[in-house]
C-alpha atoms as a PDB file:
ATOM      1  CA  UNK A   1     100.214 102.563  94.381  1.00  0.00           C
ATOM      2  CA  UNK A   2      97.890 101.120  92.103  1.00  0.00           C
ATOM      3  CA  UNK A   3      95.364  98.607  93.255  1.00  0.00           C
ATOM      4  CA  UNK A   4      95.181 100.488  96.727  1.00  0.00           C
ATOM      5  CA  UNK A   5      92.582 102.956  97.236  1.00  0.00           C
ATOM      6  CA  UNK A   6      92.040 105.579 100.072  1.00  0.00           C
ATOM      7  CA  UNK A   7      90.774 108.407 100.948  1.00  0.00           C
ATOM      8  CA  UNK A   8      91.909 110.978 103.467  1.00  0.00           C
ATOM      9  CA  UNK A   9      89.316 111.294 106.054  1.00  0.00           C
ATOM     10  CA  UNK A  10      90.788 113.810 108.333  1.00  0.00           C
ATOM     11  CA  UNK A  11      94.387 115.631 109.307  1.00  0.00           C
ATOM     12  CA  UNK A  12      94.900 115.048 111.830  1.00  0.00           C
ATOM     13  CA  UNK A  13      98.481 116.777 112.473  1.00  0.00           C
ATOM     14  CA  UNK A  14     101.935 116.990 110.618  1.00  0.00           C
ATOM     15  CA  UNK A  15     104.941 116.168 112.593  1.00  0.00           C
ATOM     16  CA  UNK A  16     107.833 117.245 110.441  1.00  0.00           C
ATOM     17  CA  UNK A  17     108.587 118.445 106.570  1.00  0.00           C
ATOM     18  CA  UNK A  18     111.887 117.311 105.121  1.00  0.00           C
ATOM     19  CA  UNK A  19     113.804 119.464 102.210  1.00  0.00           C
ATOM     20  CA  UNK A  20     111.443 117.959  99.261  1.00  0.00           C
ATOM     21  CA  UNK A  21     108.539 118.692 100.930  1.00  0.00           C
ATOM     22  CA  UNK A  22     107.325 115.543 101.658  1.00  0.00           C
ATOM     23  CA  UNK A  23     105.703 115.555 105.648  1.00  0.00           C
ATOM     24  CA  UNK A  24     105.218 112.557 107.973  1.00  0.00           C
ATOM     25  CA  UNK A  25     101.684 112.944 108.823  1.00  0.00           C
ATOM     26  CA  UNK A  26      98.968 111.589 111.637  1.00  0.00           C
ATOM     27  CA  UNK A  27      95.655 110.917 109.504  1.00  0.00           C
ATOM     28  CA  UNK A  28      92.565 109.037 109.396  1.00  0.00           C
ATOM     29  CA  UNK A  29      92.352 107.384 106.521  1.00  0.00           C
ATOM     30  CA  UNK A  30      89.669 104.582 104.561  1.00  0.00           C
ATOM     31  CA  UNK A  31      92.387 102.033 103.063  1.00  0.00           C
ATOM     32  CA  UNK A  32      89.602 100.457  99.712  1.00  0.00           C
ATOM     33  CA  UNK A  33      86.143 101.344 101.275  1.00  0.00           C
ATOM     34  CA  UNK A  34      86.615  99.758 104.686  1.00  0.00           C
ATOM     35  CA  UNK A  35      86.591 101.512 108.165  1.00  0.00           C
ATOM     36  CA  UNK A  36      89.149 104.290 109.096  1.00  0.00           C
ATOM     37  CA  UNK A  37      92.104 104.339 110.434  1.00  0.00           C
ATOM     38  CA  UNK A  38      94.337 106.096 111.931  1.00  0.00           C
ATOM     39  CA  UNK A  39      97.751 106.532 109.846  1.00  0.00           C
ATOM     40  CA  UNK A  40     101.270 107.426 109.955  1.00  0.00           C
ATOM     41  CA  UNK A  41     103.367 107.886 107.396  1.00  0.00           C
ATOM     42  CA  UNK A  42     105.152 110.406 105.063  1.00  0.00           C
ATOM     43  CA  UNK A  43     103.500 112.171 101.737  1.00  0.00           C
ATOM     44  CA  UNK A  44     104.593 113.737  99.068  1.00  0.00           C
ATOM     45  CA  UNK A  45     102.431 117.772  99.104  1.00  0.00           C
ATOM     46  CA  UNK A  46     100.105 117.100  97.314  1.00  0.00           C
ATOM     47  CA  UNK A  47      99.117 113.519  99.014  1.00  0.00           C
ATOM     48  CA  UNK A  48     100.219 112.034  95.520  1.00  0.00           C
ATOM     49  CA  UNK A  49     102.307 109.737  96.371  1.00  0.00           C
ATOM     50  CA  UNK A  50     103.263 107.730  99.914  1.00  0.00           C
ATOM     51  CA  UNK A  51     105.774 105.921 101.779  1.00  0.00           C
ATOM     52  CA  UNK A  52     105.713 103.041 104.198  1.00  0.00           C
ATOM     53  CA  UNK A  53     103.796 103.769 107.585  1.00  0.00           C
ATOM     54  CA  UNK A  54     101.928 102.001 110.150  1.00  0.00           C
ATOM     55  CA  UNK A  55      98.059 101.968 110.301  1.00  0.00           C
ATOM     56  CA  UNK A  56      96.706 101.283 114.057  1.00  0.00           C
ATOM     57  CA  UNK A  57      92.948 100.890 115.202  1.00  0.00           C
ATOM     58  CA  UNK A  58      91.640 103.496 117.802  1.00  0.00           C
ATOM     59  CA  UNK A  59      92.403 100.924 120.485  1.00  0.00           C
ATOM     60  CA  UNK A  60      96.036 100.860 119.516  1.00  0.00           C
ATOM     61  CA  UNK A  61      96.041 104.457 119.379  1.00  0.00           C
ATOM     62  CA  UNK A  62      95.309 104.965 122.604  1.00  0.00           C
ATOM     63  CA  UNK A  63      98.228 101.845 123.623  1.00  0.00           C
ATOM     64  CA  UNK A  64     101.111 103.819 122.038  1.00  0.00           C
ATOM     65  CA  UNK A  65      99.645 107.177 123.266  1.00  0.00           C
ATOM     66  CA  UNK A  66      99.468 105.224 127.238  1.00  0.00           C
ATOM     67  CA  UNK A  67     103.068 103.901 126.577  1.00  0.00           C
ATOM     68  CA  UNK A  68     104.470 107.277 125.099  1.00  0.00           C
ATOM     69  CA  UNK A  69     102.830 108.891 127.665  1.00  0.00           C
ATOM     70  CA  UNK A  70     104.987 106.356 130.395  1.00  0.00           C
ATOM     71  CA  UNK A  71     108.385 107.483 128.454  1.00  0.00           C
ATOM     72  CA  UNK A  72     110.610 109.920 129.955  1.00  0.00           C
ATOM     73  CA  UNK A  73     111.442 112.237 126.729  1.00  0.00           C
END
């Protein structure tokens, strides 16, 4: 990804692994020296490489965790 700099702030949790090793992980992350975010998306083990996630604000954190929360699962 070049161009696009982050850096890991914190782990936050790891919601599954597939069979390459690759997880789809919550994490707080800086996206080029701006604020954190929260962060979900799958990496590769060794945070190398990425694929497509969605970043949300603290605010829409706490939407999806409301509306999860109103789900029957």
């Amino acid at each position: 990804m070049a161009g696009i700099k982050y850096e890991i702030k914190e782990t936050i949790g790891s919601l599954s692994e597939n069979n390459k090793g690759w997880s789809k992980q919550l994490n707080l992350i800086s996206w080029n020296d701006r604020n954190p975010k929260y962060d979900l998306r799958d990496w590769a083990p060794e945070h190398e490489k990425m694929g497509k996630g969605v970043t949300l604000t603290k605010d829409e954190l706490k939407k999806l965790r409301d509306i999860l929360n109103e789900m029957d699962l």
